[in-house]
N, C-alpha and C. Protein backbone atom coordinates (compact mmCIF):
# COMPACT_ATOMS: atom_id res chain seq x y z
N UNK A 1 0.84 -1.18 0.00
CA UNK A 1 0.00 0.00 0.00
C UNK A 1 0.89 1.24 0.00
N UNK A 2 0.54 2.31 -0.68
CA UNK A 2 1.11 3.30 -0.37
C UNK A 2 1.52 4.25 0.64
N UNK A 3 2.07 5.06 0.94
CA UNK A 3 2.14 5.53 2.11
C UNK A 3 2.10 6.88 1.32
N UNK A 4 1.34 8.24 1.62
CA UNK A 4 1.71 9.56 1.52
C UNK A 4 1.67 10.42 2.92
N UNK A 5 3.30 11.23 2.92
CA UNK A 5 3.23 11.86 3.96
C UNK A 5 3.41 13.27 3.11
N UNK A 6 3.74 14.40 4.39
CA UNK A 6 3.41 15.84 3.85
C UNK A 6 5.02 16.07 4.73
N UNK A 7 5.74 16.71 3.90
CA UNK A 7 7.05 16.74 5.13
C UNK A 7 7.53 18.02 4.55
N UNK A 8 7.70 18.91 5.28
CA UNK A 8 8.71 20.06 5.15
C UNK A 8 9.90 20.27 5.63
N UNK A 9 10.85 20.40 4.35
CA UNK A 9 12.03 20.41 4.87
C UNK A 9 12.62 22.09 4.63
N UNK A 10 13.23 22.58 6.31
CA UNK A 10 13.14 23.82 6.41
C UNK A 10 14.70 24.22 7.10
N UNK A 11 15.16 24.80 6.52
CA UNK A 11 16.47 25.37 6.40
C UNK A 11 16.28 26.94 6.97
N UNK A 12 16.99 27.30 8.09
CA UNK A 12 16.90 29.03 8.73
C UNK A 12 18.02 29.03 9.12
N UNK A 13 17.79 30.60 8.82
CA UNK A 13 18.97 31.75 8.70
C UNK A 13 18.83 32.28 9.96
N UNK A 14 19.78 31.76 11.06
CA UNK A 14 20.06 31.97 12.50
C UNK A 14 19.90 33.54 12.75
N UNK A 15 20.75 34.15 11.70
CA UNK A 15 20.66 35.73 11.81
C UNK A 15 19.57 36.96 11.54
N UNK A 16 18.86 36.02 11.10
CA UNK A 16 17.26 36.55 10.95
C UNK A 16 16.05 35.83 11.29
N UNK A 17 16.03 36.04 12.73
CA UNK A 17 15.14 34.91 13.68
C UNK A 17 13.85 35.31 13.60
N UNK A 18 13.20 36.16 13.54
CA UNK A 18 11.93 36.57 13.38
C UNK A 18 11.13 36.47 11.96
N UNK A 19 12.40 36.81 10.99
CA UNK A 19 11.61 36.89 9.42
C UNK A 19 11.33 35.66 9.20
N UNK A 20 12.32 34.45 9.57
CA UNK A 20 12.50 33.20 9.53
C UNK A 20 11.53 32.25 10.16
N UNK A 21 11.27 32.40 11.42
CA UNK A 21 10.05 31.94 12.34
C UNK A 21 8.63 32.27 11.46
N UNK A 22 8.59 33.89 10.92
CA UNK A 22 7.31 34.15 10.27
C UNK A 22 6.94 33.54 8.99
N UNK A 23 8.15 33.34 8.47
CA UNK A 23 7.87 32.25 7.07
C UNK A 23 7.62 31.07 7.60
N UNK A 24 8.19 30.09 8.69
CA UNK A 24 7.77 28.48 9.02
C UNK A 24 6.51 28.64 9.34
N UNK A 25 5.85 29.80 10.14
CA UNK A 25 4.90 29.55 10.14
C UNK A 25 3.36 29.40 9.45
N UNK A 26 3.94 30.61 8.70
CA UNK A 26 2.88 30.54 7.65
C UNK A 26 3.34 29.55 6.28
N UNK A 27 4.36 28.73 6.20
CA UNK A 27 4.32 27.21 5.62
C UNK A 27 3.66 26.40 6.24
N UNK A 28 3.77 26.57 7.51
CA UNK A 28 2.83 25.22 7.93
C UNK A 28 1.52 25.65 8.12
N UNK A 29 1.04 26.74 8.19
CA UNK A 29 -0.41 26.73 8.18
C UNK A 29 -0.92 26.57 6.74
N UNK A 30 -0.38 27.11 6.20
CA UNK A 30 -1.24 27.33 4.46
C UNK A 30 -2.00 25.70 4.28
N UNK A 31 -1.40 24.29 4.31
CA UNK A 31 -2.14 23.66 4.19
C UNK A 31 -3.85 23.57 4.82
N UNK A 32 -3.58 24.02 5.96
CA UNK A 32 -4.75 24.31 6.63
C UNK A 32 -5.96 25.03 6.66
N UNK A 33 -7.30 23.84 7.11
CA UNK A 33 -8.22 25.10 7.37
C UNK A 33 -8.07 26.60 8.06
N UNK A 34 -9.05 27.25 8.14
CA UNK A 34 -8.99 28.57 9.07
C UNK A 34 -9.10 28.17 10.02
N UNK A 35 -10.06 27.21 10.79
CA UNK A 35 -10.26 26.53 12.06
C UNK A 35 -8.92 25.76 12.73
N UNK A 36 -7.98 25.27 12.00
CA UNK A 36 -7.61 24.67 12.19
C UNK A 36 -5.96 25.96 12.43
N UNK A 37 -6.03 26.40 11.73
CA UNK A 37 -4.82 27.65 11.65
C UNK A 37 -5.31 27.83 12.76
N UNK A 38 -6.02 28.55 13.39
CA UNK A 38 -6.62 29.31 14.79
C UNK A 38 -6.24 28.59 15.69
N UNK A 39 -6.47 27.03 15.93
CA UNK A 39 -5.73 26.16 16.58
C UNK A 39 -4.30 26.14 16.95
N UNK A 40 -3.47 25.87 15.48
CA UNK A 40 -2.74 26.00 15.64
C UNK A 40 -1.91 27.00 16.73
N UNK A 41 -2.32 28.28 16.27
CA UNK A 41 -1.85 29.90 16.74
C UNK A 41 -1.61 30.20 18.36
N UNK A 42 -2.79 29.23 18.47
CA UNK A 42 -3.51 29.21 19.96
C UNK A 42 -2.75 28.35 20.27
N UNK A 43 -1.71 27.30 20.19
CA UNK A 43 -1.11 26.22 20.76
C UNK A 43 0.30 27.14 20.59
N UNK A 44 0.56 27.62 19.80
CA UNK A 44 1.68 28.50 19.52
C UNK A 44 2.08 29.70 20.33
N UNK A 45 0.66 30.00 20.40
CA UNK A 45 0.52 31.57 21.62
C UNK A 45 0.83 30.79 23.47
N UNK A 46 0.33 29.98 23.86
CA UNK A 46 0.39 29.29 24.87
C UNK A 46 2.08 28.59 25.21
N UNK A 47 2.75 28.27 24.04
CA UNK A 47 4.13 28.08 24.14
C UNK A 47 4.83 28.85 24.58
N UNK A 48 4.51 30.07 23.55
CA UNK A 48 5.21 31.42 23.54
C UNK A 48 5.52 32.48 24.81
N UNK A 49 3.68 31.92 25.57
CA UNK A 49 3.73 32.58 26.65
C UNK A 49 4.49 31.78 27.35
N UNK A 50 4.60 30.54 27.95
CA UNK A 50 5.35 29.88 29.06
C UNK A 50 6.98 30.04 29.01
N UNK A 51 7.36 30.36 27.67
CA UNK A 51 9.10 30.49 27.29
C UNK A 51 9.08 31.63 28.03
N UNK A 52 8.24 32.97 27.59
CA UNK A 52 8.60 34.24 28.02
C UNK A 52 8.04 34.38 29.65
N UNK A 53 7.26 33.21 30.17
CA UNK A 53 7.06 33.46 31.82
C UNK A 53 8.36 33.04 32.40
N UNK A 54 8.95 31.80 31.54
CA UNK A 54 10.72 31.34 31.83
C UNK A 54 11.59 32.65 31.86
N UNK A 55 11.78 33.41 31.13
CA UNK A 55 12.51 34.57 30.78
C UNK A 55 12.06 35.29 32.06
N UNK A 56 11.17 35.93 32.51
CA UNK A 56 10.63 36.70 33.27
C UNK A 56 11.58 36.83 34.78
N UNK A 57 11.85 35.35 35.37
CA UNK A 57 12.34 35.59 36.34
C UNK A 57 13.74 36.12 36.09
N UNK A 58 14.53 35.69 35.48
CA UNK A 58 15.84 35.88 34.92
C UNK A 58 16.20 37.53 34.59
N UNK A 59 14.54 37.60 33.86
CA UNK A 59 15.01 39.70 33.71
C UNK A 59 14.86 40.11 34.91
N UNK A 60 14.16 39.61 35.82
CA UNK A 60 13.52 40.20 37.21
C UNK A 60 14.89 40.32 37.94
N UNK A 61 15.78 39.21 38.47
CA UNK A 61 17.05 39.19 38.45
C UNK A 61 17.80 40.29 38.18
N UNK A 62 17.63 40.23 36.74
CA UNK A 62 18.98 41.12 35.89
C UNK A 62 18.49 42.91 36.85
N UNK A 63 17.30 43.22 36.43
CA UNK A 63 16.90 44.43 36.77
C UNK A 63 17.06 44.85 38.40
N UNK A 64 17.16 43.73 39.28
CA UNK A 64 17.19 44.18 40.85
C UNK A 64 18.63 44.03 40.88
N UNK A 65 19.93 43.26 40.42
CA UNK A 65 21.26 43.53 40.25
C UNK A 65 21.54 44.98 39.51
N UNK A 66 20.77 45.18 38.50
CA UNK A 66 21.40 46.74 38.09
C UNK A 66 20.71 47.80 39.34
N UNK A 67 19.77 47.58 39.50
CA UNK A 67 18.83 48.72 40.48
C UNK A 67 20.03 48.88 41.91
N UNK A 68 20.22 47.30 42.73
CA UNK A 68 21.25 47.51 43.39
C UNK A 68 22.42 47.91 42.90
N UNK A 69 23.23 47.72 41.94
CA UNK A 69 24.72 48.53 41.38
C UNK A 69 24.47 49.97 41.56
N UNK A 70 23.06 50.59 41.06
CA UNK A 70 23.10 51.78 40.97
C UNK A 70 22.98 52.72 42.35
N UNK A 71 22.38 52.33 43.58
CA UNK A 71 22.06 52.17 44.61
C UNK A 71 23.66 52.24 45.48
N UNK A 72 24.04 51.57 44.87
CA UNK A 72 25.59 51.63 45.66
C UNK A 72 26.77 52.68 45.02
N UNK A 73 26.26 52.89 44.12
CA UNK A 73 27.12 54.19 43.70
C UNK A 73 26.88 55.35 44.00
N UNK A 74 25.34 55.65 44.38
CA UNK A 74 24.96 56.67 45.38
C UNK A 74 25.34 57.67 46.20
């Protein structure tokens, strides 16, 4: 029996992380319904947020080390 799969093969340019991310994504939706894009977005948005709640403590960090440096030069 046959087998058909759908496979994208995707090659990015490290130095242009955003233009690059915005093209994979809209490759992989185009096959898709609208319902199903929306899905997607929404599983994408929910990622996006938990990386950047990761980040959060780390800037929180960075910002009370500069606040104290500045504090001591006073």
């Amino acid at each position: 029996m046959a087998q058909i799969t759908s496979l994208l093969d995707i090659k990015i340019d490290p130095t242009r992380p955003l233009e690059e991310i915005f093209q994979v994504i809209n490759a992989v939706l185009m096959p898709y319904p609208v319902e199903k894009q929306k899905q997607i977005l929404e599983g994408l948005d929910l990622e996006i947020g938990d990386a950047l709640s990761r980040l959060e403590p780390e800037e929180d960090k960075q910002l009370a080390e500069i606040a104290k440096s500045e504090e001591s030069e006073e």
